[in-house]
N, C-alpha and C. Protein backbone atom coordinates (compact mmCIF):
# COMPACT_ATOMS: atom_id res chain seq x y z
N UNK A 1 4.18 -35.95 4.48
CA UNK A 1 5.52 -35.48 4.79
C UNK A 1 5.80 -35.66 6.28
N UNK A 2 7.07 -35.81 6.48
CA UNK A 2 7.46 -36.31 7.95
C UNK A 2 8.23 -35.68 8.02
N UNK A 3 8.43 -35.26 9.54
CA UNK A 3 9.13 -34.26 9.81
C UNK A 3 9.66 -34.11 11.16
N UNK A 4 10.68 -34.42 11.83
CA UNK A 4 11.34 -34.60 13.34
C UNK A 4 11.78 -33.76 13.77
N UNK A 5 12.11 -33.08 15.00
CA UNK A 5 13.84 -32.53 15.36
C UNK A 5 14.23 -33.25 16.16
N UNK A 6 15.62 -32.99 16.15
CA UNK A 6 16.89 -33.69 16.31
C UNK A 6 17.82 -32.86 16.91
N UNK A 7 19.04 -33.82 17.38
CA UNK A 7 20.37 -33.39 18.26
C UNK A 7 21.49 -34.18 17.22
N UNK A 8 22.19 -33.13 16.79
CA UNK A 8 23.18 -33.84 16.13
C UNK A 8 24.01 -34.34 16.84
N UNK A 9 24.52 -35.69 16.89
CA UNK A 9 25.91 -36.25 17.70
C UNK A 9 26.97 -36.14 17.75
N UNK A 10 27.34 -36.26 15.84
CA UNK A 10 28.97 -36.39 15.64
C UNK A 10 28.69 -37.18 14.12
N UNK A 11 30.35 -37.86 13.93
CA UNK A 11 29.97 -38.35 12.59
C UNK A 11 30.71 -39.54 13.27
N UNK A 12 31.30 -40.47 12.27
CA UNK A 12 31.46 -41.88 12.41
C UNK A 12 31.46 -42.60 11.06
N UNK A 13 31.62 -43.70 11.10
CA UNK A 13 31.61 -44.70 10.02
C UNK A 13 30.74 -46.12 9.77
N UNK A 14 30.65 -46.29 9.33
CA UNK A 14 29.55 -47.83 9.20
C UNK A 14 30.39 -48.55 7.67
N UNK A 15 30.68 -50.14 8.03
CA UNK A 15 31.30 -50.97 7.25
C UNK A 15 29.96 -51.66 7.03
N UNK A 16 30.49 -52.00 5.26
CA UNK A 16 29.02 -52.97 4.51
C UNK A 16 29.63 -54.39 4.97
N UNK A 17 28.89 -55.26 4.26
CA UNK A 17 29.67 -56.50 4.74
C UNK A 17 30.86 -56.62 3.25
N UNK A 18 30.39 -55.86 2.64
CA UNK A 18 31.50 -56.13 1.35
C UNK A 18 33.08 -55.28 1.55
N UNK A 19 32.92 -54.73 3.18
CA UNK A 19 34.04 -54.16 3.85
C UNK A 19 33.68 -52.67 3.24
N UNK A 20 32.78 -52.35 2.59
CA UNK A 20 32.82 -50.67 2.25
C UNK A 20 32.49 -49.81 3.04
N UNK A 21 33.44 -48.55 3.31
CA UNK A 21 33.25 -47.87 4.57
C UNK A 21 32.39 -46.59 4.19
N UNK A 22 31.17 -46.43 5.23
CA UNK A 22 30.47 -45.36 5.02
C UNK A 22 30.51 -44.03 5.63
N UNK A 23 30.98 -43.30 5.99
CA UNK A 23 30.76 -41.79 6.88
C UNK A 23 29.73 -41.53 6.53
N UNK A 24 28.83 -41.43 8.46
CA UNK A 24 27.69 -41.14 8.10
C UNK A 24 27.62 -39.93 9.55
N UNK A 25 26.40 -39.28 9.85
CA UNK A 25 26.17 -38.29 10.32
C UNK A 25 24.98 -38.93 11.17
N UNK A 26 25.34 -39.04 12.69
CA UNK A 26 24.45 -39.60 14.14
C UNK A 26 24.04 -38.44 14.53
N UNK A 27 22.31 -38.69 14.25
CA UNK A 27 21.48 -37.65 14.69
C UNK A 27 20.32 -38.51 15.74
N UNK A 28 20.36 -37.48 16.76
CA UNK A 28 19.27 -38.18 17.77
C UNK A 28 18.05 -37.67 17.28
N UNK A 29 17.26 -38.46 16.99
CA UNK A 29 15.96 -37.83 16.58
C UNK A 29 14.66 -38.33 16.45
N UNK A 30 14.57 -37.30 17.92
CA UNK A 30 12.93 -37.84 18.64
C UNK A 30 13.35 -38.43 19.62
N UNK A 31 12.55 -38.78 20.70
CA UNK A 31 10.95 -38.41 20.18
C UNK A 31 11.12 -37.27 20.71
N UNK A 32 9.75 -36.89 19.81
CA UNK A 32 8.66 -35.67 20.33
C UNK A 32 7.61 -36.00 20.54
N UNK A 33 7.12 -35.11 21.68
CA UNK A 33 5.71 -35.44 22.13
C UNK A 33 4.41 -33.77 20.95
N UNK A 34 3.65 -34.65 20.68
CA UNK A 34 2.64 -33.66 20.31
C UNK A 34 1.64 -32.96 21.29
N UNK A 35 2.22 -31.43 21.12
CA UNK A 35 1.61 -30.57 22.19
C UNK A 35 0.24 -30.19 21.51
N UNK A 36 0.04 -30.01 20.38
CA UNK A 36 -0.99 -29.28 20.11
C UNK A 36 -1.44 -29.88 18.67
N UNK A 37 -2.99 -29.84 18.15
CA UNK A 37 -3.33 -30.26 16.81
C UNK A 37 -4.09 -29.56 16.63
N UNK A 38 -3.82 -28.82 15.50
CA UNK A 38 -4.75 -27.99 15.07
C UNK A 38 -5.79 -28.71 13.95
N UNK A 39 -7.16 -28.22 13.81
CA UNK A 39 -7.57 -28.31 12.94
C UNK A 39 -8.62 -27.67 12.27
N UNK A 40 -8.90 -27.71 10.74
CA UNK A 40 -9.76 -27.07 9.59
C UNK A 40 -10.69 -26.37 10.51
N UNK A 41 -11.58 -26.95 11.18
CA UNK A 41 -12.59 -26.23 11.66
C UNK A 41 -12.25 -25.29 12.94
N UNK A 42 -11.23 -25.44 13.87
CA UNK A 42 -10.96 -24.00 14.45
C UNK A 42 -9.85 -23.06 13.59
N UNK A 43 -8.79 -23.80 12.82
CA UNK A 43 -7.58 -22.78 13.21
C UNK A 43 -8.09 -22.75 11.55
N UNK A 44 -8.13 -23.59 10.56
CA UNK A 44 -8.77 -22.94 9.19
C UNK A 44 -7.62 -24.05 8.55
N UNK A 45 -6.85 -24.88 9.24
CA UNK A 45 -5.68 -25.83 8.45
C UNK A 45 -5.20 -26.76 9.32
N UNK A 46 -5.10 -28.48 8.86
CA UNK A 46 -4.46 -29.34 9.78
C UNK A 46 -3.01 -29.06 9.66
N UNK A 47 -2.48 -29.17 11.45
CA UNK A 47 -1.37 -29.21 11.41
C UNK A 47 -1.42 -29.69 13.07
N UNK A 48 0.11 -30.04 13.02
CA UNK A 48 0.37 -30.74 14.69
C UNK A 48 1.57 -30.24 15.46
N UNK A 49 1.33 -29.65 16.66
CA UNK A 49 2.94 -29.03 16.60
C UNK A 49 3.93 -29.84 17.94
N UNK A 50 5.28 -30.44 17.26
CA UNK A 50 5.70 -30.88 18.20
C UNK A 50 7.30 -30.63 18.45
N UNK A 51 7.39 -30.41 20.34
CA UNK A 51 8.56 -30.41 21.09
C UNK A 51 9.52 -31.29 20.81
N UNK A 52 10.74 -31.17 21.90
CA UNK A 52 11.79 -31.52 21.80
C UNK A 52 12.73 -30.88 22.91
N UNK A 53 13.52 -31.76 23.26
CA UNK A 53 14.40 -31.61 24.67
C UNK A 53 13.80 -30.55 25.34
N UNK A 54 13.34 -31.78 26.91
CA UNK A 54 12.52 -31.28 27.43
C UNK A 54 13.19 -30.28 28.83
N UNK A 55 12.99 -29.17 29.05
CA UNK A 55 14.04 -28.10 29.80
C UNK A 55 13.28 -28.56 31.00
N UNK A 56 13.41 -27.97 32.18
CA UNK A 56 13.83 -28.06 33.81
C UNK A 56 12.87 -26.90 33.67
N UNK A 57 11.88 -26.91 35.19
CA UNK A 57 10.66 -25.93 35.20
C UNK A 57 11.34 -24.34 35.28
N UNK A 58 12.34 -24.28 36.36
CA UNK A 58 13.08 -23.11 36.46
C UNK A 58 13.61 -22.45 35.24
N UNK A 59 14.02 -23.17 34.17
CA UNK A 59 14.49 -22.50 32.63
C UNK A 59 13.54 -22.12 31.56
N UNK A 60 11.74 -22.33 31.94
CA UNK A 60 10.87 -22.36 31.55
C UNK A 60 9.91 -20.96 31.74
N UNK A 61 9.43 -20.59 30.99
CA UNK A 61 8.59 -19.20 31.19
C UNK A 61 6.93 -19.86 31.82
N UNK A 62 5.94 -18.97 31.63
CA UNK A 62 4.97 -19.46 33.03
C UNK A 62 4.19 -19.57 31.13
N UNK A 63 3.88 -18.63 30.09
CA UNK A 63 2.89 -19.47 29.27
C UNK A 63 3.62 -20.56 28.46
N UNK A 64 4.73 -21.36 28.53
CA UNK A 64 5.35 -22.22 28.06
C UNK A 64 4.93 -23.29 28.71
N UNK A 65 5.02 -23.41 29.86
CA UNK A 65 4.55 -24.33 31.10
C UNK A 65 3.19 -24.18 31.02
N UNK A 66 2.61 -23.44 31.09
CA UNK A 66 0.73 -23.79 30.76
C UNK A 66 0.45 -24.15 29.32
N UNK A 67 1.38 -24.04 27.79
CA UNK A 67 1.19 -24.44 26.77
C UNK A 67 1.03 -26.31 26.48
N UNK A 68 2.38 -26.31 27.84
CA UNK A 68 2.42 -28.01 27.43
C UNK A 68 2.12 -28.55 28.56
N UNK A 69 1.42 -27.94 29.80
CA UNK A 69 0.46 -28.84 30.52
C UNK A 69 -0.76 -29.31 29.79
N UNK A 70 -0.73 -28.75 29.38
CA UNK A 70 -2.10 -29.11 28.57
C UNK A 70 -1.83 -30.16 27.73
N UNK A 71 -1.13 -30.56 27.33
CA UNK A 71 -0.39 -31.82 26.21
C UNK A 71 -0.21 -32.84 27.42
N UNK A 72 0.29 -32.49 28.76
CA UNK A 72 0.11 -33.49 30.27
C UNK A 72 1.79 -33.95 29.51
N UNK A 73 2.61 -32.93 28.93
CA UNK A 73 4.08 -33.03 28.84
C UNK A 73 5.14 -31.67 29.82
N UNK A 74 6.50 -31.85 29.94
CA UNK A 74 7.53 -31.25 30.61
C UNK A 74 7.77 -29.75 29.28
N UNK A 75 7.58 -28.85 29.97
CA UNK A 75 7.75 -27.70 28.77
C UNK A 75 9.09 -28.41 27.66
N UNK A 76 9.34 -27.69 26.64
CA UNK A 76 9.91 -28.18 25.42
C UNK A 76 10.78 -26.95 25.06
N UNK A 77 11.60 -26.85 24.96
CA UNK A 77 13.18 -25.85 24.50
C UNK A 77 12.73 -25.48 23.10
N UNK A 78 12.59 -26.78 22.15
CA UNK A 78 12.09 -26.66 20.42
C UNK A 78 10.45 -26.24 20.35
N UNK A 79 10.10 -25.96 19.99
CA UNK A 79 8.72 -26.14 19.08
C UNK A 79 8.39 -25.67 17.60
N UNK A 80 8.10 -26.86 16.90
CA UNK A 80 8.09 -26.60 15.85
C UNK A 80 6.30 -27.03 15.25
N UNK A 81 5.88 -26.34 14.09
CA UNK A 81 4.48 -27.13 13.35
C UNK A 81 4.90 -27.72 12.43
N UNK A 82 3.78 -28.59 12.06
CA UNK A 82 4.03 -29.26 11.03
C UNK A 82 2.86 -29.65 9.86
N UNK A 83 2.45 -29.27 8.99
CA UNK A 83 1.34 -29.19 8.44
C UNK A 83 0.82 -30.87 8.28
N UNK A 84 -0.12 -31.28 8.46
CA UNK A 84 -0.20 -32.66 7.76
C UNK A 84 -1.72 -32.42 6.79
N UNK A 85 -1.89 -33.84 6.36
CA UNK A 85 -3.30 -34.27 6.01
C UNK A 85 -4.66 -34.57 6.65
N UNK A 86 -4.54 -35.01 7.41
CA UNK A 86 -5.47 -35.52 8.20
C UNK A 86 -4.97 -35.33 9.77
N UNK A 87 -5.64 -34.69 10.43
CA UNK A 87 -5.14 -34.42 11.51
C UNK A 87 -6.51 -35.07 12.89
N UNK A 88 -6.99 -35.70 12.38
CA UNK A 88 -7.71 -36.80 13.07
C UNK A 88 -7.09 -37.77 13.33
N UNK A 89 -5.90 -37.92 13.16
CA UNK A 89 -4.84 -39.03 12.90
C UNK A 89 -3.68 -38.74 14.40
N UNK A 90 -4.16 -37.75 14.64
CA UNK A 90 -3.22 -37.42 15.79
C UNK A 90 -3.86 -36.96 16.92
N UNK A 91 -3.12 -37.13 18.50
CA UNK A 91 -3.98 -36.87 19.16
C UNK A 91 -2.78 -36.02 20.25
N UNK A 92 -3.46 -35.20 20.95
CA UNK A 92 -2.45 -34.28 21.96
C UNK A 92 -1.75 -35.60 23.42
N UNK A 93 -0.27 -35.65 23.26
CA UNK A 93 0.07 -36.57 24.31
C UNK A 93 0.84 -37.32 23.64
N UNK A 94 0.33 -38.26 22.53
CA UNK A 94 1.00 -38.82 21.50
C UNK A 94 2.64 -38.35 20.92
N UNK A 95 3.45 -39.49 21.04
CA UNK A 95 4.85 -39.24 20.60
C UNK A 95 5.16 -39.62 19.16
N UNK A 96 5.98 -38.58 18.23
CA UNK A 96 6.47 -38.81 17.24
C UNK A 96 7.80 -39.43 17.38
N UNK A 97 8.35 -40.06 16.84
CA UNK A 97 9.95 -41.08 17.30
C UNK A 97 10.43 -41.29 15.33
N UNK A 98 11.57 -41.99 15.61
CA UNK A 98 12.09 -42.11 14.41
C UNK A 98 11.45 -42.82 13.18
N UNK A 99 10.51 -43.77 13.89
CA UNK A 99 10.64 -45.02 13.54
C UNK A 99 9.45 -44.11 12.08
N UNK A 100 9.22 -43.09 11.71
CA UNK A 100 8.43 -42.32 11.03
C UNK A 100 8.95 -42.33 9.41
N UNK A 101 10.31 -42.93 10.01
CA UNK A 101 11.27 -42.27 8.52
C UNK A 101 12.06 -43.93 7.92
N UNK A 102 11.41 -45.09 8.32
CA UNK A 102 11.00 -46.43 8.06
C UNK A 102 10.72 -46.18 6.80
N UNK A 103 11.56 -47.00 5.40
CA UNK A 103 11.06 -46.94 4.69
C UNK A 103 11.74 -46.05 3.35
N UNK A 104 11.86 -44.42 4.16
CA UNK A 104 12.44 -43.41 3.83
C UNK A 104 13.95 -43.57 3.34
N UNK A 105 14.16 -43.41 2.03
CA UNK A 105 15.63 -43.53 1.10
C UNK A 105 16.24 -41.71 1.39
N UNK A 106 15.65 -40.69 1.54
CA UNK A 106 15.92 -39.66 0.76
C UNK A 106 15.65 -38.41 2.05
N UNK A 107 16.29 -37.55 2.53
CA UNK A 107 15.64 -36.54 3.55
C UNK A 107 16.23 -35.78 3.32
N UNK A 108 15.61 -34.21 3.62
CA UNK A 108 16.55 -33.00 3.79
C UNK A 108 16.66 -32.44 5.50
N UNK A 109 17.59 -31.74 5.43
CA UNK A 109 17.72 -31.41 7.11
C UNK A 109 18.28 -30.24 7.45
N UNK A 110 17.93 -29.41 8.19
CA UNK A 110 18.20 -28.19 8.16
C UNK A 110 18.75 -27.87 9.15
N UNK A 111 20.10 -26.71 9.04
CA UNK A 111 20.73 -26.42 10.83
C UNK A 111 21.21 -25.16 10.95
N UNK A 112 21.94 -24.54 11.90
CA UNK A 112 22.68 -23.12 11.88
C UNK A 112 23.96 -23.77 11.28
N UNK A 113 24.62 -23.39 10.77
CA UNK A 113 25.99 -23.93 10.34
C UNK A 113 27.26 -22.98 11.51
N UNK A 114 28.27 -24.11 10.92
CA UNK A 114 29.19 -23.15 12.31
C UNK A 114 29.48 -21.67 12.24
N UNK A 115 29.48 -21.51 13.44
CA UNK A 115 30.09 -19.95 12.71
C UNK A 115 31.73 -19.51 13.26
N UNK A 116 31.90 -19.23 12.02
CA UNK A 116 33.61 -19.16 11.79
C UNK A 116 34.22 -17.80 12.55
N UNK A 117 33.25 -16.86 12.89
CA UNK A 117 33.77 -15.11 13.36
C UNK A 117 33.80 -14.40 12.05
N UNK A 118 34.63 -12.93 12.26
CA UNK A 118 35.26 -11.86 10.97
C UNK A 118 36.14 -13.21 10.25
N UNK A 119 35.76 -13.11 8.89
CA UNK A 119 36.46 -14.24 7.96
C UNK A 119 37.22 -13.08 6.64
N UNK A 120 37.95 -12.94 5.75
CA UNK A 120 38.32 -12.10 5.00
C UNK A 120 37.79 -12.96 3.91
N UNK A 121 38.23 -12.02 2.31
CA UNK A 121 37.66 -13.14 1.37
C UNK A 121 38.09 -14.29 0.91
N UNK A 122 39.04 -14.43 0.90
CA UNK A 122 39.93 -15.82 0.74
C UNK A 122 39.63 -17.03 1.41
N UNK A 123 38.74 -17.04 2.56
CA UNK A 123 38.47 -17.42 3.34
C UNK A 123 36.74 -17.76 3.00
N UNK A 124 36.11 -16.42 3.40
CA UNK A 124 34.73 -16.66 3.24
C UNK A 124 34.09 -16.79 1.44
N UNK A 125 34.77 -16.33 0.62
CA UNK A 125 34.56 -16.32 -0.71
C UNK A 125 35.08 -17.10 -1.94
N UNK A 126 36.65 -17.65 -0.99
CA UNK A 126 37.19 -18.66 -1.95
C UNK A 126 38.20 -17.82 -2.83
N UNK A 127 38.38 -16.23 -2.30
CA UNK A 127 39.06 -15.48 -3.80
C UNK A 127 40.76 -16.08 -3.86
N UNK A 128 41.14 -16.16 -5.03
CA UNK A 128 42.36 -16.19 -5.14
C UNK A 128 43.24 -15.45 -4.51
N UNK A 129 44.52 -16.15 -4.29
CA UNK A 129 45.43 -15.63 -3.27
C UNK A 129 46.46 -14.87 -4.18
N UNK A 130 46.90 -13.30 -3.61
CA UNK A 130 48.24 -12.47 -4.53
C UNK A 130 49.11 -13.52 -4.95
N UNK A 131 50.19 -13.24 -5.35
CA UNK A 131 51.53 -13.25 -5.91
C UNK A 131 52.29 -13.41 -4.07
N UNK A 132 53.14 -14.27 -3.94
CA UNK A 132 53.88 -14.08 -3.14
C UNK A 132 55.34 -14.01 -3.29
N UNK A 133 55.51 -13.02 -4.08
CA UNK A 133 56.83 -12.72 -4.32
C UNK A 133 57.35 -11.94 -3.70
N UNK A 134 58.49 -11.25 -4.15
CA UNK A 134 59.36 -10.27 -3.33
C UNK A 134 58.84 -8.70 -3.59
N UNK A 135 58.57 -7.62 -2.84
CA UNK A 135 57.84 -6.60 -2.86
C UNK A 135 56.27 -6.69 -3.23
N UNK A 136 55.32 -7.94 -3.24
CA UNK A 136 54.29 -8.01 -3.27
C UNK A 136 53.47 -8.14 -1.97
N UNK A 137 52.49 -6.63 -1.64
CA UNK A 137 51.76 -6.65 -1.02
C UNK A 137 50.32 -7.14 -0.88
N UNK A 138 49.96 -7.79 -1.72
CA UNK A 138 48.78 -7.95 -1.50
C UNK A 138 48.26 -9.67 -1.88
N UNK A 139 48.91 -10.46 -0.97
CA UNK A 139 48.79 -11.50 -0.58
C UNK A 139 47.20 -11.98 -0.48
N UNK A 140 46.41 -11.46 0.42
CA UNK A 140 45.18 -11.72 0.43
C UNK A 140 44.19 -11.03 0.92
N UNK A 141 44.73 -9.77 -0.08
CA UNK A 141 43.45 -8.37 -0.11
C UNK A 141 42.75 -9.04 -1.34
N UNK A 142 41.54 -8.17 -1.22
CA UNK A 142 40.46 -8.27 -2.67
C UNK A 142 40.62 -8.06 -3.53
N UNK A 143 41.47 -6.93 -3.85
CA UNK A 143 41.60 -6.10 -4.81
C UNK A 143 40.57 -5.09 -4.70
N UNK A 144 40.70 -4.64 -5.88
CA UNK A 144 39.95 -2.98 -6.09
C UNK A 144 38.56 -3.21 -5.95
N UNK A 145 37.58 -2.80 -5.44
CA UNK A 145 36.33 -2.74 -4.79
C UNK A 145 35.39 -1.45 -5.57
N UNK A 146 36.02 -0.78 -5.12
CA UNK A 146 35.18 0.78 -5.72
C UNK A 146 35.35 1.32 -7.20
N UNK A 147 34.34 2.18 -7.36
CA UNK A 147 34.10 2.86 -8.62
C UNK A 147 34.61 3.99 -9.07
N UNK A 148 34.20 4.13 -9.93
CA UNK A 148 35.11 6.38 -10.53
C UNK A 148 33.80 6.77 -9.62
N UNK A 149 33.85 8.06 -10.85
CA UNK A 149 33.08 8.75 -10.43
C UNK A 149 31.26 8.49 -10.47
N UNK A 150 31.36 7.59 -11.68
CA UNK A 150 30.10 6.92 -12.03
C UNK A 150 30.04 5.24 -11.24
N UNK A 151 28.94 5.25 -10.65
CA UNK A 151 28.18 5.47 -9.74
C UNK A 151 28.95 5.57 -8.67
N UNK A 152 30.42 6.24 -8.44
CA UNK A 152 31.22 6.22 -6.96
C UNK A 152 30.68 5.79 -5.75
N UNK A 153 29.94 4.13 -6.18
CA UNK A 153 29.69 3.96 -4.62
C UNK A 153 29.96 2.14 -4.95
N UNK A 154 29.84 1.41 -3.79
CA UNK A 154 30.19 -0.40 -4.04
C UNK A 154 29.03 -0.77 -3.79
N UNK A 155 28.35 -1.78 -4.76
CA UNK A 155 27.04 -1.83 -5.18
C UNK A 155 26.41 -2.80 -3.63
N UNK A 156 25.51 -3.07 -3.98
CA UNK A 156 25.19 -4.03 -2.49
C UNK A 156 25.22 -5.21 -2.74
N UNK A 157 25.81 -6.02 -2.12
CA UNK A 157 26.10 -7.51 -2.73
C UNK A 157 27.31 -8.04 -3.02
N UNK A 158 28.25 -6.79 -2.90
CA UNK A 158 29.99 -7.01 -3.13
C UNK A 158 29.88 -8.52 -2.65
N UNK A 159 31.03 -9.15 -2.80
CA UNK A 159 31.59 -10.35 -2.06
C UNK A 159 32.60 -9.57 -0.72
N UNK A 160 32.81 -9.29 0.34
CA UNK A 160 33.74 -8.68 1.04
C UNK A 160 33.87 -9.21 2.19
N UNK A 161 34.93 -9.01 3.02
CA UNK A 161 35.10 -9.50 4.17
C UNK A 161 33.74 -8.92 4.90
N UNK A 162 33.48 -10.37 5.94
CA UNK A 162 32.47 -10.13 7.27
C UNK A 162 32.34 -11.51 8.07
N UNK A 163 31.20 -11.52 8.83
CA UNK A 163 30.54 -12.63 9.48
C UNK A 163 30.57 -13.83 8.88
N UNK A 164 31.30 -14.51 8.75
CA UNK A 164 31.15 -16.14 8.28
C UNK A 164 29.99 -17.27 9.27
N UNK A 165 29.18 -17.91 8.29
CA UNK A 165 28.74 -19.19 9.27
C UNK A 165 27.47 -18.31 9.96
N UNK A 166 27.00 -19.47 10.71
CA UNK A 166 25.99 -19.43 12.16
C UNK A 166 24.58 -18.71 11.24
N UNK A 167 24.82 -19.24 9.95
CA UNK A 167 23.13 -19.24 8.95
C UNK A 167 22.24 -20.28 9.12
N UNK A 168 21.58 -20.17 8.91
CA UNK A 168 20.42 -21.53 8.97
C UNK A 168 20.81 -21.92 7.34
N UNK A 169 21.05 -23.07 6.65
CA UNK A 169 21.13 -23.89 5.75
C UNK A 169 20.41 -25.09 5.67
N UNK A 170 19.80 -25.69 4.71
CA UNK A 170 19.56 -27.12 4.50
C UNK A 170 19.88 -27.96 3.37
N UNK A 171 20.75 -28.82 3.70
CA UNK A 171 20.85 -30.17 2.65
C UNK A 171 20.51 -31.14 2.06
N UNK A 172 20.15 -30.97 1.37
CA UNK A 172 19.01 -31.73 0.15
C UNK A 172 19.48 -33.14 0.34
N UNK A 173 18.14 -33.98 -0.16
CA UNK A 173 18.36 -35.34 -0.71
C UNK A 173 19.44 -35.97 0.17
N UNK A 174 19.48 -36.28 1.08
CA UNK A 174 20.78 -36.78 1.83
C UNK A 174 20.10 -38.43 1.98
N UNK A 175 21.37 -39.37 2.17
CA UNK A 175 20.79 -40.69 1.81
C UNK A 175 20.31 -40.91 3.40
N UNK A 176 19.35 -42.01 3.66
CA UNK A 176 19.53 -43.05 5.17
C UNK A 176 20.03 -43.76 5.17
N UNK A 177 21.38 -44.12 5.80
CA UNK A 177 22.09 -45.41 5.96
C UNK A 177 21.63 -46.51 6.68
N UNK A 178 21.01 -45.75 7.55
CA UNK A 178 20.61 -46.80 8.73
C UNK A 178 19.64 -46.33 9.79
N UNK A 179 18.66 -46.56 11.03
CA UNK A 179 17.75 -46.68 11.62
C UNK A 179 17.86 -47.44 12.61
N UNK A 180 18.23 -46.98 13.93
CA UNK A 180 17.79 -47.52 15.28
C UNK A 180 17.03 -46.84 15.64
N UNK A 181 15.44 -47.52 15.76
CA UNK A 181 14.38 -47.07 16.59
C UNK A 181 14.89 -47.23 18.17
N UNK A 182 15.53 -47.99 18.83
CA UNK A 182 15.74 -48.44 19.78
C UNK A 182 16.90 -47.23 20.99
N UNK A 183 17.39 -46.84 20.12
CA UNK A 183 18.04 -45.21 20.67
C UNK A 183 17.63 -44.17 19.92
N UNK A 184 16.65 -44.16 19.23
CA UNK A 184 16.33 -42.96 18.42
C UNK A 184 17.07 -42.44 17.49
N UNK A 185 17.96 -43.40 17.02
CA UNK A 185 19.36 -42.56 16.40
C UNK A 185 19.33 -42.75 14.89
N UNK A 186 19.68 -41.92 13.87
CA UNK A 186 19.63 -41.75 12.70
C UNK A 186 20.94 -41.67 11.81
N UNK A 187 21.21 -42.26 11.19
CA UNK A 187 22.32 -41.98 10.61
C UNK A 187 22.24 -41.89 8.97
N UNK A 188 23.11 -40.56 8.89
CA UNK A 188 23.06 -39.94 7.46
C UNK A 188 24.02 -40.25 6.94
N UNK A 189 24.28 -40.69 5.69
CA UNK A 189 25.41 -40.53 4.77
C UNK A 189 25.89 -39.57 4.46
N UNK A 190 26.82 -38.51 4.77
CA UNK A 190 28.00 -37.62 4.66
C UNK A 190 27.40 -36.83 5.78
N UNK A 191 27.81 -35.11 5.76
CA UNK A 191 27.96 -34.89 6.94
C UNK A 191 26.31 -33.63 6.83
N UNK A 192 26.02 -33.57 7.66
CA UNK A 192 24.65 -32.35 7.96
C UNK A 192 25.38 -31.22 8.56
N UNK A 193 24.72 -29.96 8.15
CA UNK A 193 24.72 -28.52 8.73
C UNK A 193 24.67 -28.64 9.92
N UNK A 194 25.72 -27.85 11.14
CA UNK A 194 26.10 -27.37 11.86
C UNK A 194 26.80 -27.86 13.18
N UNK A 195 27.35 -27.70 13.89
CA UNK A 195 28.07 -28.26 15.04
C UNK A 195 27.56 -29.73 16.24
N UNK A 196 28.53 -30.38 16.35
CA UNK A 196 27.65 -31.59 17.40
C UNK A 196 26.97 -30.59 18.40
N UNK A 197 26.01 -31.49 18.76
CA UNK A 197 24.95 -31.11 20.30
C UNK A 197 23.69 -30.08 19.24
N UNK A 198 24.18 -29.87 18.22
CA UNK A 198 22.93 -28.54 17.53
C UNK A 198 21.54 -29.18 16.94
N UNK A 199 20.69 -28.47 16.83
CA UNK A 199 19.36 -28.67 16.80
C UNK A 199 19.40 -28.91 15.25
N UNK A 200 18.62 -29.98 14.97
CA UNK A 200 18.52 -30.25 13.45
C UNK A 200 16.99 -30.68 13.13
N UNK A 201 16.52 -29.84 11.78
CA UNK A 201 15.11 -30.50 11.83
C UNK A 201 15.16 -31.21 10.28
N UNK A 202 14.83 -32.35 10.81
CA UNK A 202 14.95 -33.46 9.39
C UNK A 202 13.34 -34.02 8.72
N UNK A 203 13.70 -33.84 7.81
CA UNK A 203 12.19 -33.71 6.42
C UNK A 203 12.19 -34.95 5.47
N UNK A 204 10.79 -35.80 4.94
CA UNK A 204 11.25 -36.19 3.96
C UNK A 204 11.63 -35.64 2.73
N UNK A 205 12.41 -35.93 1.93
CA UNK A 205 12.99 -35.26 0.76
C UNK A 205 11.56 -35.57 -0.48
């Protein structure tokens, strides 16, 4: 399994030569440098853990900066693990880059999604909208919520107005359109979880 993070760009389009237009989703992704490899005989499991956009010493804490001197890399904003197979296969210093996902038809990718603020339900739930007629108040209330007397309380789980967005989500099976190793850049067919400039970590599917 392969596994990157990423900077989402934006979206865009890509023409086939048969003129068919694609919207696809420009993700920068990679490299990362590998700070650390764990393995079976100290930590009890192979795995490799690697950075991403590399921060300025001043925005950096003092065991962050001694975590990835030791890798002989610039401290790292991301850090993520990543379990593998064989972890003799990797070595501390070593960069992961796109060129990983060569090959790869199929990925999932995970992000914060936007966040919208206080959303009501019509909005965050999809509920149908009142009657907008003449003396009709209730355009785009919920309706009735509460109970009698049995169990007089609103169970947990209502659908109700609140916080929209800014969840972590991931989108399955998303296609690869395309692959420049050469800017690191990735492009997805339709659109990925959460706002340009946001952190995205992309998986094979």
């Amino acid at each position: 399994m392969a596994l990157l993070i990423g900077r989402k760009i934006g979206m865009t389009q890509l023409f086939e030569d048969s003129g068919k237009v694609t919207p696809v989703s420009v993700i920068e992704a990679g490299p990362c440098p590998i700070i650390q490899v764990k393995t079976r005989d100290k930590e009890g499991y192979a795995a490799i853990q690697i950075g991403f956009d590399e921060v300025k010493d001043h925005r950096a804490t003092q065991p962050m900066k001694g975590h990835c001197k030791k890798a002989d890399v610039g401290p790292q904003r991301i850090m993520r693990e990543i379990r593998v197979d064989d972890d003799s296969a990797y070595t501390v210093g070593d960069t992961v880059d796109v060129k990983v996902f060569e090959g790869v038809n199929k990925v999932h990718i995970t992000g914060m999604t936007k966040g919208r603020g206080f959303a009501g339900t019509v909005k965050r739930h999809g509920f149908k909208i009142g009657r907008k007629t003449h003396g009709s108040h209730s355009h785009r209330e919920p309706g009735a919520v509460g109970q009698c007397a049995t169990p007089a309380r609103i169970f947990k789980g209502k659908k109700l107005p609140g916080r929209m967005g800014g969840v972590k989500r991931t989108a399955r099976n998303l296609t690869v359109v395309q692959i420049d190793p050469e800017n690191n850049l990735l492009f997805i067919k339709g659109s990925v979880p959460g706002a340009n400039n946001g952190i995205v970590f992309i998986k094979t599917a």
